[in-house]
PDB file of N, CA and C in Angstrom:
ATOM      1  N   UNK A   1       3.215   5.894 -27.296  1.00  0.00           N
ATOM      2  CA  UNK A   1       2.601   6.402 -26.079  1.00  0.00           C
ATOM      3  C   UNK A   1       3.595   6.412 -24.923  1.00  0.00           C
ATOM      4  N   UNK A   2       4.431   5.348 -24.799  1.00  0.00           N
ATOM      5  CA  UNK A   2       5.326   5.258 -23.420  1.00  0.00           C
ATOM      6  C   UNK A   2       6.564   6.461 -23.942  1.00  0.00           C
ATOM      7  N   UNK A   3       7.110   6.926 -25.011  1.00  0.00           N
ATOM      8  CA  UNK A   3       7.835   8.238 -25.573  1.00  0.00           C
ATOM      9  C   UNK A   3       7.094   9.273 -24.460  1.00  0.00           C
ATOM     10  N   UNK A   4       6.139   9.722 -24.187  1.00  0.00           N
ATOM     11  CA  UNK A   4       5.425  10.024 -23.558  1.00  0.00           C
ATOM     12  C   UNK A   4       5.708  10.727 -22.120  1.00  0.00           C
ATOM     13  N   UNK A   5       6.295   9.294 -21.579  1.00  0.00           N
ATOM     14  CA  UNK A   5       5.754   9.915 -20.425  1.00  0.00           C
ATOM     15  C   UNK A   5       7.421  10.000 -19.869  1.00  0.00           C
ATOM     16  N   UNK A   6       7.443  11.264 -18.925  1.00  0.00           N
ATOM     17  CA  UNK A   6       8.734  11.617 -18.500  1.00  0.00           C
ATOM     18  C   UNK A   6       8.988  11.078 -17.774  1.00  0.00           C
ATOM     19  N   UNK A   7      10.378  11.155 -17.675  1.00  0.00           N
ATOM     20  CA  UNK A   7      11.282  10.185 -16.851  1.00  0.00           C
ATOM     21  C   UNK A   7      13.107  10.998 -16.162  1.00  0.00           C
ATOM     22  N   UNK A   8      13.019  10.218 -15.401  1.00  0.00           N
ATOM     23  CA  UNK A   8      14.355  10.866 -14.379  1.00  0.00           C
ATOM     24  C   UNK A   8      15.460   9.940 -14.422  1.00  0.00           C
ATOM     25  N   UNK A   9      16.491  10.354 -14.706  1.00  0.00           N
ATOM     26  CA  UNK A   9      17.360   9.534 -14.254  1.00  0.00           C
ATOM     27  C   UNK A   9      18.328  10.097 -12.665  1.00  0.00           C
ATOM     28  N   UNK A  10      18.649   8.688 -12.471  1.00  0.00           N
ATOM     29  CA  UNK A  10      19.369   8.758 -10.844  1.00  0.00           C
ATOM     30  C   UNK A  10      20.706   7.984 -10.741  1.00  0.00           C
ATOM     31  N   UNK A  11      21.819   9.171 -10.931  1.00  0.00           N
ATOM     32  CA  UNK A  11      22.874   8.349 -10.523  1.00  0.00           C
ATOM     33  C   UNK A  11      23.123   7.939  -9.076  1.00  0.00           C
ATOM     34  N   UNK A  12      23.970   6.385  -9.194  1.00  0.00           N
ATOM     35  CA  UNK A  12      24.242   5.755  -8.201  1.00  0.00           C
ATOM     36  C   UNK A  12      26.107   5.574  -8.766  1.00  0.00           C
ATOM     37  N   UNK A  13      26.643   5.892  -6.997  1.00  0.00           N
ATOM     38  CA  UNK A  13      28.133   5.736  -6.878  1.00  0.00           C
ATOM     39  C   UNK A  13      28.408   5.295  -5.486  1.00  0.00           C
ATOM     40  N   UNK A  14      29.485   4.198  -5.652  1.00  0.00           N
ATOM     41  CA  UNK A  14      29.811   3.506  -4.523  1.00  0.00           C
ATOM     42  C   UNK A  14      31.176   4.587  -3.807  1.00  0.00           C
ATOM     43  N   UNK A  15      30.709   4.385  -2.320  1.00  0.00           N
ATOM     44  CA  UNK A  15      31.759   5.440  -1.500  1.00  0.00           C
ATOM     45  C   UNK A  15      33.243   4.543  -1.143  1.00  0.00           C
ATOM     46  N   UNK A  16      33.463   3.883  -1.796  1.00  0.00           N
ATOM     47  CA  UNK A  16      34.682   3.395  -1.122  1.00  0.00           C
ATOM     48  C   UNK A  16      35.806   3.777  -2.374  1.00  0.00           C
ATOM     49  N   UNK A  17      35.793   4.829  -3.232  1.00  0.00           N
ATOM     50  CA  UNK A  17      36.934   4.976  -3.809  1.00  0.00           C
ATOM     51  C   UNK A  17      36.775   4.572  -5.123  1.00  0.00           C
ATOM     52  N   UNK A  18      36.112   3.277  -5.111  1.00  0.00           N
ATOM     53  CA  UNK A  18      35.729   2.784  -6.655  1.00  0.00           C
ATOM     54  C   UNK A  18      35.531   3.738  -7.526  1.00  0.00           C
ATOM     55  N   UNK A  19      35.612   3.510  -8.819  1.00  0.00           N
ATOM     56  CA  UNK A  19      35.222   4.317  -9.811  1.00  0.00           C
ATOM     57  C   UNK A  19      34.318   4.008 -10.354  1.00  0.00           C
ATOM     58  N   UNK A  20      32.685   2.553  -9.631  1.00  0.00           N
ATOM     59  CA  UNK A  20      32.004   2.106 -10.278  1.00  0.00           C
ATOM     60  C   UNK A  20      30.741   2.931  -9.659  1.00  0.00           C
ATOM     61  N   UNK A  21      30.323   3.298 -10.761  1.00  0.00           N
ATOM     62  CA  UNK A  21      28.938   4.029 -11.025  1.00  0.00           C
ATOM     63  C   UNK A  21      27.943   3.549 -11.852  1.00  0.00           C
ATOM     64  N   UNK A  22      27.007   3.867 -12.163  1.00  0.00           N
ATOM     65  CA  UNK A  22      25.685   3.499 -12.848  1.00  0.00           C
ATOM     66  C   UNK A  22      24.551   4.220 -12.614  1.00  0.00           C
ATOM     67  N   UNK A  23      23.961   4.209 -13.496  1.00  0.00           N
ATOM     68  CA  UNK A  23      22.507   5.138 -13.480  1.00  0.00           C
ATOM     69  C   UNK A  23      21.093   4.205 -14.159  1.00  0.00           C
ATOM     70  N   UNK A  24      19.898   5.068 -13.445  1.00  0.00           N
ATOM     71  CA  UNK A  24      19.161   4.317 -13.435  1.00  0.00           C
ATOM     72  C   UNK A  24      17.959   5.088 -14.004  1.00  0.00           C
ATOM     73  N   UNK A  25      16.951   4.876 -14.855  1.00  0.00           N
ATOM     74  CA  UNK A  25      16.205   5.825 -15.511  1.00  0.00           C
ATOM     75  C   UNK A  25      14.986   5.239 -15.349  1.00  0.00           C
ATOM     76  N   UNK A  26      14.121   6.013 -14.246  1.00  0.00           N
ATOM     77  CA  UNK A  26      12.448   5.779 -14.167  1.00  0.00           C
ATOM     78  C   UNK A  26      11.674   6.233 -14.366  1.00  0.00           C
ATOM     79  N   UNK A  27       9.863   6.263 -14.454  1.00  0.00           N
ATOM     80  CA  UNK A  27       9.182   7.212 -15.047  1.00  0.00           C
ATOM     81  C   UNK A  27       8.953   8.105 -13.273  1.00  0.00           C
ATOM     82  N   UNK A  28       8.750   9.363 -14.031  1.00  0.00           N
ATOM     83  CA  UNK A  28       8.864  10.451 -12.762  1.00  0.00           C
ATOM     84  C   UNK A  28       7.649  10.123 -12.510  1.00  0.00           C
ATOM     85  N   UNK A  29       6.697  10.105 -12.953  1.00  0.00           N
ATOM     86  CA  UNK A  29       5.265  10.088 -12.294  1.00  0.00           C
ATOM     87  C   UNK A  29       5.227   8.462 -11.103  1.00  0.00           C
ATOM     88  N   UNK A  30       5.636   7.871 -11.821  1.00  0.00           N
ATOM     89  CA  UNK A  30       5.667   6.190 -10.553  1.00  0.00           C
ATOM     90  C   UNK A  30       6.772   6.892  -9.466  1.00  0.00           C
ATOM     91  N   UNK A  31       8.206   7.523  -9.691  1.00  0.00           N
ATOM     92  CA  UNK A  31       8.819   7.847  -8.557  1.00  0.00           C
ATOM     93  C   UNK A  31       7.939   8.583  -7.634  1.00  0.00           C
ATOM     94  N   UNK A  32       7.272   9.480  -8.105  1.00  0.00           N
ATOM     95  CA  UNK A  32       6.422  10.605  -7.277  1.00  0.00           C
ATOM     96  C   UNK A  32       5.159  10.082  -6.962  1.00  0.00           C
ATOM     97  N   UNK A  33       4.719   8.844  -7.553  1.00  0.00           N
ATOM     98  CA  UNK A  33       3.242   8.384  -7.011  1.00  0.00           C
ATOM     99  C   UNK A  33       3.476   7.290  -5.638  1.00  0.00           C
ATOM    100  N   UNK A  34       4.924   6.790  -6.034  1.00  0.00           N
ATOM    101  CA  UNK A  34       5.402   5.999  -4.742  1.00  0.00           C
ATOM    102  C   UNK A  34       5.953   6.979  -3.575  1.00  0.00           C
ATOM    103  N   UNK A  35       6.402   7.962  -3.417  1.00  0.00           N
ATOM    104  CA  UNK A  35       6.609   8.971  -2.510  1.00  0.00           C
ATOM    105  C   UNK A  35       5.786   8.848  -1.426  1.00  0.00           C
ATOM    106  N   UNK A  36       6.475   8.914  -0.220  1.00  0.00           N
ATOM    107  CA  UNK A  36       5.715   9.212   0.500  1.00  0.00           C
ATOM    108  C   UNK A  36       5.706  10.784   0.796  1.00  0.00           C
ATOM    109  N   UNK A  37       4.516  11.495   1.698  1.00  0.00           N
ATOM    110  CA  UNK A  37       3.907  12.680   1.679  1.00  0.00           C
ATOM    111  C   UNK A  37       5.550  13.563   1.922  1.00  0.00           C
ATOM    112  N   UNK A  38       5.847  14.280   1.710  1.00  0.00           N
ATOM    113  CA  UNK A  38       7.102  15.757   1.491  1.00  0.00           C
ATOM    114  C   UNK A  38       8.377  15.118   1.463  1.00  0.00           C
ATOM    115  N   UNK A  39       8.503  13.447   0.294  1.00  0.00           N
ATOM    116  CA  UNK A  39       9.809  12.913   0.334  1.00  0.00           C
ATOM    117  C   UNK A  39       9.875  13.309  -1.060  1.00  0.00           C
ATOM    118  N   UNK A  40      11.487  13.265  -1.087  1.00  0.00           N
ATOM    119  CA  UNK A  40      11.762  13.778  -2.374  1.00  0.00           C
ATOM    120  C   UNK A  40      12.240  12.827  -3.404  1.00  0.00           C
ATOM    121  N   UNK A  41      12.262  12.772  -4.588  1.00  0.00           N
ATOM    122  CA  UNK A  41      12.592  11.686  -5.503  1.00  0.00           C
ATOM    123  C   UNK A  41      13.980  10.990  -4.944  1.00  0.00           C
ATOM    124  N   UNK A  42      15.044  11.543  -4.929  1.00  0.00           N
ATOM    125  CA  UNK A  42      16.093  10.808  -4.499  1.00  0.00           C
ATOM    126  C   UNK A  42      15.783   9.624  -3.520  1.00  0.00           C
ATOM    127  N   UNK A  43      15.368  10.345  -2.428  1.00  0.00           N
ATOM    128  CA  UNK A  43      14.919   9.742  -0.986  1.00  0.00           C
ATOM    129  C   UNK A  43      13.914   8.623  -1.397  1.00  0.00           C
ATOM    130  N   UNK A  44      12.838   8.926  -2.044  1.00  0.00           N
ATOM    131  CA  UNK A  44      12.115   7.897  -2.483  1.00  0.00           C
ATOM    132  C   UNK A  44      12.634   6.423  -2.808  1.00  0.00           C
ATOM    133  N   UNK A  45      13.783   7.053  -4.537  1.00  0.00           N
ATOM    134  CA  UNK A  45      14.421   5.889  -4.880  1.00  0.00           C
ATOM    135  C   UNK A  45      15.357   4.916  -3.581  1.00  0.00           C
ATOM    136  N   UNK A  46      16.071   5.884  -2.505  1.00  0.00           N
ATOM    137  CA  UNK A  46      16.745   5.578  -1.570  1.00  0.00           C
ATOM    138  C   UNK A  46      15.997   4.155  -0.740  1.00  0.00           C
ATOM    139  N   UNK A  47      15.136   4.506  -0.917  1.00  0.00           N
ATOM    140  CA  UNK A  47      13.829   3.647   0.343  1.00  0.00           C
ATOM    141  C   UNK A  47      13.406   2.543  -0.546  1.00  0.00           C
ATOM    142  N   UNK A  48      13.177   2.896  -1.958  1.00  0.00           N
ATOM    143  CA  UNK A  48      12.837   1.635  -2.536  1.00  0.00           C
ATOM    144  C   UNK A  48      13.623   0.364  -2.822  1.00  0.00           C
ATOM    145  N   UNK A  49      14.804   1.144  -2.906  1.00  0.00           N
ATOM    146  CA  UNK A  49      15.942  -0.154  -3.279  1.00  0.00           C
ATOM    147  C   UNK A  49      16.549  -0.643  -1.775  1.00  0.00           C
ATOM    148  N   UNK A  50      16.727   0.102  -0.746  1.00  0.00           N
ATOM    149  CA  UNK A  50      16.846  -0.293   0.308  1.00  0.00           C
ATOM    150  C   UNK A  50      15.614  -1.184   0.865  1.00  0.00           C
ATOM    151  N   UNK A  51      14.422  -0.888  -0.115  1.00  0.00           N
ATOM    152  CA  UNK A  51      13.194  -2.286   0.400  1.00  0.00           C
ATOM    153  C   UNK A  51      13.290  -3.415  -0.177  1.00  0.00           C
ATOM    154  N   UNK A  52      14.224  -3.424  -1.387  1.00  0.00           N
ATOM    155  CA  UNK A  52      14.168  -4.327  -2.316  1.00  0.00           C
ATOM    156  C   UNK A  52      15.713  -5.132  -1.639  1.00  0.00           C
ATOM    157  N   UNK A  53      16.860  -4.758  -1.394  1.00  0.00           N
ATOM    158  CA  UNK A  53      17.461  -5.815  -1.024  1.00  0.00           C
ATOM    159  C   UNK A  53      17.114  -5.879   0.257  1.00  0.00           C
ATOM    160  N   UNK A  54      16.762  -5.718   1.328  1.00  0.00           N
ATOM    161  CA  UNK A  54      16.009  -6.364   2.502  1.00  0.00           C
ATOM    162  C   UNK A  54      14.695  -7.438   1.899  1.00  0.00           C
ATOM    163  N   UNK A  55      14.374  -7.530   1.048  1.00  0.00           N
ATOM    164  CA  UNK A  55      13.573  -8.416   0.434  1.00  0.00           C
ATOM    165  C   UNK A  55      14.405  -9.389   0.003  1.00  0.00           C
ATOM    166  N   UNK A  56      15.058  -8.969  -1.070  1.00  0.00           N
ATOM    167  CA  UNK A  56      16.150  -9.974  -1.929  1.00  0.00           C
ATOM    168  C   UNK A  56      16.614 -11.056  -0.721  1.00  0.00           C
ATOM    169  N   UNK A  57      17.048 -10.529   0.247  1.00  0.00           N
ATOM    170  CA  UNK A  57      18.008 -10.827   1.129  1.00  0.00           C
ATOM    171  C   UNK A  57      17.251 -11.914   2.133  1.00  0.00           C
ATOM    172  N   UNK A  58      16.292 -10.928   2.242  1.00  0.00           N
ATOM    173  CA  UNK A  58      15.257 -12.160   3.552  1.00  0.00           C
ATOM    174  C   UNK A  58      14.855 -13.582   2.439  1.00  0.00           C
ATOM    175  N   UNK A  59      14.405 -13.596   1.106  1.00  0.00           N
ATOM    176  CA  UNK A  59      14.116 -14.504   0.368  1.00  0.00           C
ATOM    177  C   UNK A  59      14.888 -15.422   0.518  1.00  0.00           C
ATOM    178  N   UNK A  60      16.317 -14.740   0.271  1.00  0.00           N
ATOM    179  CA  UNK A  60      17.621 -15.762  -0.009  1.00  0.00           C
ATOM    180  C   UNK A  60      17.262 -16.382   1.642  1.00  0.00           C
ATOM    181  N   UNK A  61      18.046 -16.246   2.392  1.00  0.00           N
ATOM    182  CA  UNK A  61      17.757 -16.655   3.816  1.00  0.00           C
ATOM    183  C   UNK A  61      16.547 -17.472   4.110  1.00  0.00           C
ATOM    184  N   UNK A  62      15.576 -16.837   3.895  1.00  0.00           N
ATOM    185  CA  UNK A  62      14.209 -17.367   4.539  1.00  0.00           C
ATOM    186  C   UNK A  62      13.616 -18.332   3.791  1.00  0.00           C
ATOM    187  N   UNK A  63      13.966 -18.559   2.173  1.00  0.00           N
ATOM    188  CA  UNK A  63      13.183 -19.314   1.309  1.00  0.00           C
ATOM    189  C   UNK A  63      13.732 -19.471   0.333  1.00  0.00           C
ATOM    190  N   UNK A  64      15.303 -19.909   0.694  1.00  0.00           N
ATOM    191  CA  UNK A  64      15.780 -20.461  -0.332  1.00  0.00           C
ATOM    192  C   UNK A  64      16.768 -21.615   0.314  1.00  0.00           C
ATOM    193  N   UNK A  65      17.718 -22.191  -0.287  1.00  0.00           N
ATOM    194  CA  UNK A  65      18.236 -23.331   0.310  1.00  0.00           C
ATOM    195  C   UNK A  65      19.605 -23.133   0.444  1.00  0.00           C
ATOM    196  N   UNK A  66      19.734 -23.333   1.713  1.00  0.00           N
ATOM    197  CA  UNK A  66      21.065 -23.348   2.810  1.00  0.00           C
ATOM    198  C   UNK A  66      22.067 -22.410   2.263  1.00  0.00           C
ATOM    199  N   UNK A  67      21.252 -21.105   3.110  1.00  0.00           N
ATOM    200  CA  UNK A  67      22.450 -19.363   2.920  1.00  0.00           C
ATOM    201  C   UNK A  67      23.826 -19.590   2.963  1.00  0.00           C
ATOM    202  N   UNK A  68      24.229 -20.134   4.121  1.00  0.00           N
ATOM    203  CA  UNK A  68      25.235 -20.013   4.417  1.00  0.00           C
ATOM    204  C   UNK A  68      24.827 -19.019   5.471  1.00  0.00           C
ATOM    205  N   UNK A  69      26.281 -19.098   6.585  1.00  0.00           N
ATOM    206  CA  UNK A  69      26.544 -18.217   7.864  1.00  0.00           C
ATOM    207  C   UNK A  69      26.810 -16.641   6.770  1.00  0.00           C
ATOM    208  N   UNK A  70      27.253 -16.636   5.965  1.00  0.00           N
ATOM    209  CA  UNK A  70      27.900 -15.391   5.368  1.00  0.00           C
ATOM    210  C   UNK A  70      26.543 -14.477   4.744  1.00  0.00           C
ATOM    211  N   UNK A  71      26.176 -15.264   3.949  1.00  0.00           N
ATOM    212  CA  UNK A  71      24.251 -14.377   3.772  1.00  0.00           C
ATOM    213  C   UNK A  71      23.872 -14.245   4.747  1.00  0.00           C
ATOM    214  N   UNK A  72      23.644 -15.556   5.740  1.00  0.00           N
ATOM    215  CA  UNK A  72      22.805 -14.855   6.965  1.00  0.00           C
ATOM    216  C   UNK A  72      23.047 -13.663   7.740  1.00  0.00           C
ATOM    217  N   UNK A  73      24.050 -13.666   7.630  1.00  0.00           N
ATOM    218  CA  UNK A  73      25.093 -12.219   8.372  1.00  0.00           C
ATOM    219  C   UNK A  73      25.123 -10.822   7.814  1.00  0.00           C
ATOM    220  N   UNK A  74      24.831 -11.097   6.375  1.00  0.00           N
ATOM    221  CA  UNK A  74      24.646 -10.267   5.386  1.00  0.00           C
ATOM    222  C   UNK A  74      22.615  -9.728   5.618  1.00  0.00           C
ATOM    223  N   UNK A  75      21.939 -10.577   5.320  1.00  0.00           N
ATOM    224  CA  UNK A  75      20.970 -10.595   5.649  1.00  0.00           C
ATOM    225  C   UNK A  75      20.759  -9.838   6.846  1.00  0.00           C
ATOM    226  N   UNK A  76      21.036 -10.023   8.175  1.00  0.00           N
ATOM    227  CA  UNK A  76      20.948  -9.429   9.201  1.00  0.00           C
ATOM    228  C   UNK A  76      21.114  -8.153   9.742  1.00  0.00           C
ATOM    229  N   UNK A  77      22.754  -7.767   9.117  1.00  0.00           N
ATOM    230  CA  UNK A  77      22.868  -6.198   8.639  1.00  0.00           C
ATOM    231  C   UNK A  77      21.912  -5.369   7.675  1.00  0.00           C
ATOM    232  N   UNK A  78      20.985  -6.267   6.632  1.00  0.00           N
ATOM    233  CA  UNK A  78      20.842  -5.158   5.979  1.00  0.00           C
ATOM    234  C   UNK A  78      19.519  -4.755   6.916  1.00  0.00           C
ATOM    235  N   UNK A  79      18.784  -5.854   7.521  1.00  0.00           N
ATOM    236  CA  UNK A  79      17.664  -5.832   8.369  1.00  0.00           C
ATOM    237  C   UNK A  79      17.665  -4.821   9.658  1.00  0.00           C
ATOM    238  N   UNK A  80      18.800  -4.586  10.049  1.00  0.00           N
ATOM    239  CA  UNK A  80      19.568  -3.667  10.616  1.00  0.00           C
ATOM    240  C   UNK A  80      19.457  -2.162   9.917  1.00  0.00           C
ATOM    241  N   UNK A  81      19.916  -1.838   8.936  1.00  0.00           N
ATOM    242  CA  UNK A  81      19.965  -0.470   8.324  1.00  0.00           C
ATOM    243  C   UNK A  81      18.389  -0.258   8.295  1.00  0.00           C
ATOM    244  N   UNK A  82      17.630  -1.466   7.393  1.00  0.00           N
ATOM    245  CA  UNK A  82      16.384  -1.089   7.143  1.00  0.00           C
ATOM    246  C   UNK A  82      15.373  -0.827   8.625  1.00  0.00           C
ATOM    247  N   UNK A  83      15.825  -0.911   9.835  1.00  0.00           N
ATOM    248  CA  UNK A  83      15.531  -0.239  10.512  1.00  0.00           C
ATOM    249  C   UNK A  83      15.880   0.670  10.907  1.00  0.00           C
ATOM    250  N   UNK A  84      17.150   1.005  11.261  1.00  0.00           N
ATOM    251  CA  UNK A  84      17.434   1.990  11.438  1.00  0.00           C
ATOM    252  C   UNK A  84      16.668   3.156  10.673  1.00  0.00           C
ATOM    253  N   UNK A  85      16.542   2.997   9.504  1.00  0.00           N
ATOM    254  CA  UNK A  85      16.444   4.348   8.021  1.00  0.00           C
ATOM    255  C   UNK A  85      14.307   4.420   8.505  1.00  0.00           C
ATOM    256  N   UNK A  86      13.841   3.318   8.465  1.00  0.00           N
ATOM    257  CA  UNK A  86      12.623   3.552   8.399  1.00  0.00           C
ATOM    258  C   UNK A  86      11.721   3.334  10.171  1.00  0.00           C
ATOM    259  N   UNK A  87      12.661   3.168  11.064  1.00  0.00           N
ATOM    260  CA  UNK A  87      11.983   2.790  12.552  1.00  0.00           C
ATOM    261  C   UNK A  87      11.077   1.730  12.682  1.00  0.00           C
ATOM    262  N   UNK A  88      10.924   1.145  11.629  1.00  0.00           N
ATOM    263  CA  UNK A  88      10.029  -0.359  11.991  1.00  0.00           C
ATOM    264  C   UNK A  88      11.119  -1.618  11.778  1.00  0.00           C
ATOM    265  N   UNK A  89      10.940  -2.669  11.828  1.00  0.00           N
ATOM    266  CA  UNK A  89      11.332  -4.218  11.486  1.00  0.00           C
ATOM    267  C   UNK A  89      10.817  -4.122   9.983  1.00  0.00           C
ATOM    268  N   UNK A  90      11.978  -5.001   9.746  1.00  0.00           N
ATOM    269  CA  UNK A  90      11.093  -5.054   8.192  1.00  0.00           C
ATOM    270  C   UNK A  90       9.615  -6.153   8.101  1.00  0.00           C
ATOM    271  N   UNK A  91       9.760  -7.294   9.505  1.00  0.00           N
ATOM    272  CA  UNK A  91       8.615  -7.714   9.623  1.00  0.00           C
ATOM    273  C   UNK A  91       7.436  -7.294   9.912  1.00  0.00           C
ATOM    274  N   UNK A  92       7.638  -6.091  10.391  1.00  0.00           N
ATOM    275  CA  UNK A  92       6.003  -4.891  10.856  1.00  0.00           C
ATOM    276  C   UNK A  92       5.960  -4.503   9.761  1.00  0.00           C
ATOM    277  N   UNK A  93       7.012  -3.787   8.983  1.00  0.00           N
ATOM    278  CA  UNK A  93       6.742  -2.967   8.015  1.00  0.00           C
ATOM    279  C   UNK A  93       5.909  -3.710   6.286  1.00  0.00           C
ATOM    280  N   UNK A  94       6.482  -5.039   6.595  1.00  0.00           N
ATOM    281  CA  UNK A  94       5.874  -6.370   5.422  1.00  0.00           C
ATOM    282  C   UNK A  94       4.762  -7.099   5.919  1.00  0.00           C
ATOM    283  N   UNK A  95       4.496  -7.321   7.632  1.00  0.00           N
ATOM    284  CA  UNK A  95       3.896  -7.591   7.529  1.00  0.00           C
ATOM    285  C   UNK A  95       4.030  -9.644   7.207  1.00  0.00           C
ATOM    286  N   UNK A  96       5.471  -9.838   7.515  1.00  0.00           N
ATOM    287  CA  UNK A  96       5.681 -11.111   6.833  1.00  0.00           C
ATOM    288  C   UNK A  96       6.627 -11.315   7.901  1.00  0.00           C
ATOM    289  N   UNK A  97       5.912 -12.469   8.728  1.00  0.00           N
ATOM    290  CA  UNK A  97       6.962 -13.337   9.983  1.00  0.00           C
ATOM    291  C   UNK A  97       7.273 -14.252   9.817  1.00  0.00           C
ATOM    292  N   UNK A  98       8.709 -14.328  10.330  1.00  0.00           N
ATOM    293  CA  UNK A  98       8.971 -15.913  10.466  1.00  0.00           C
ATOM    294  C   UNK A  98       8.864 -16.240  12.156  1.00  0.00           C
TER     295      UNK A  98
END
């Protein structure tokens, strides 16, 4: 049954020259059911993984034991982009304060 159901793959490549790449293969119907209204699959995946290390990141920091100045800093930038890209805090947008 899961043969089934179609799926996309999405390459990912780092801009600094590297030659490290990787790809990532999901079912199209979850990319397109997570969409928001006239976003396009790329953009979608773009937003999800950019939600996921602003998560990763606040965990490490917020609820895990002693970051370091260098995560926290790390942490802070990405909290940074993830506003920038979506116009909320990631705390409005989660819904989760410290």
């Amino acid at each position: 049954m899961t043969d089934d159901i179609e799926t996309t793959t999405f390459s990912i490549e780092a801009d600094d020259g590297d030659a490290d790449t990787d790809e990532v293969t999901l079912p199209t119907g979850l990319v397109d059911l997570l969409a928001e209204e006239g976003q396009g699959e790329a953009e979608t995946v773009a937003d999800i993984t950019l939600l996921s290390f602003a998560s990763r990141a606040h965990h490490l920091v917020h609820h895990g034991e002693d970051p370091g100045e260098d995560l926290e800093a790390q942490e802070e930038r990405v909290m940074d982009l993830f506003e920038e890209r979506f116009g909320v805090s990631f705390a409005e947008a989660t819904g989760h304060h410290h």
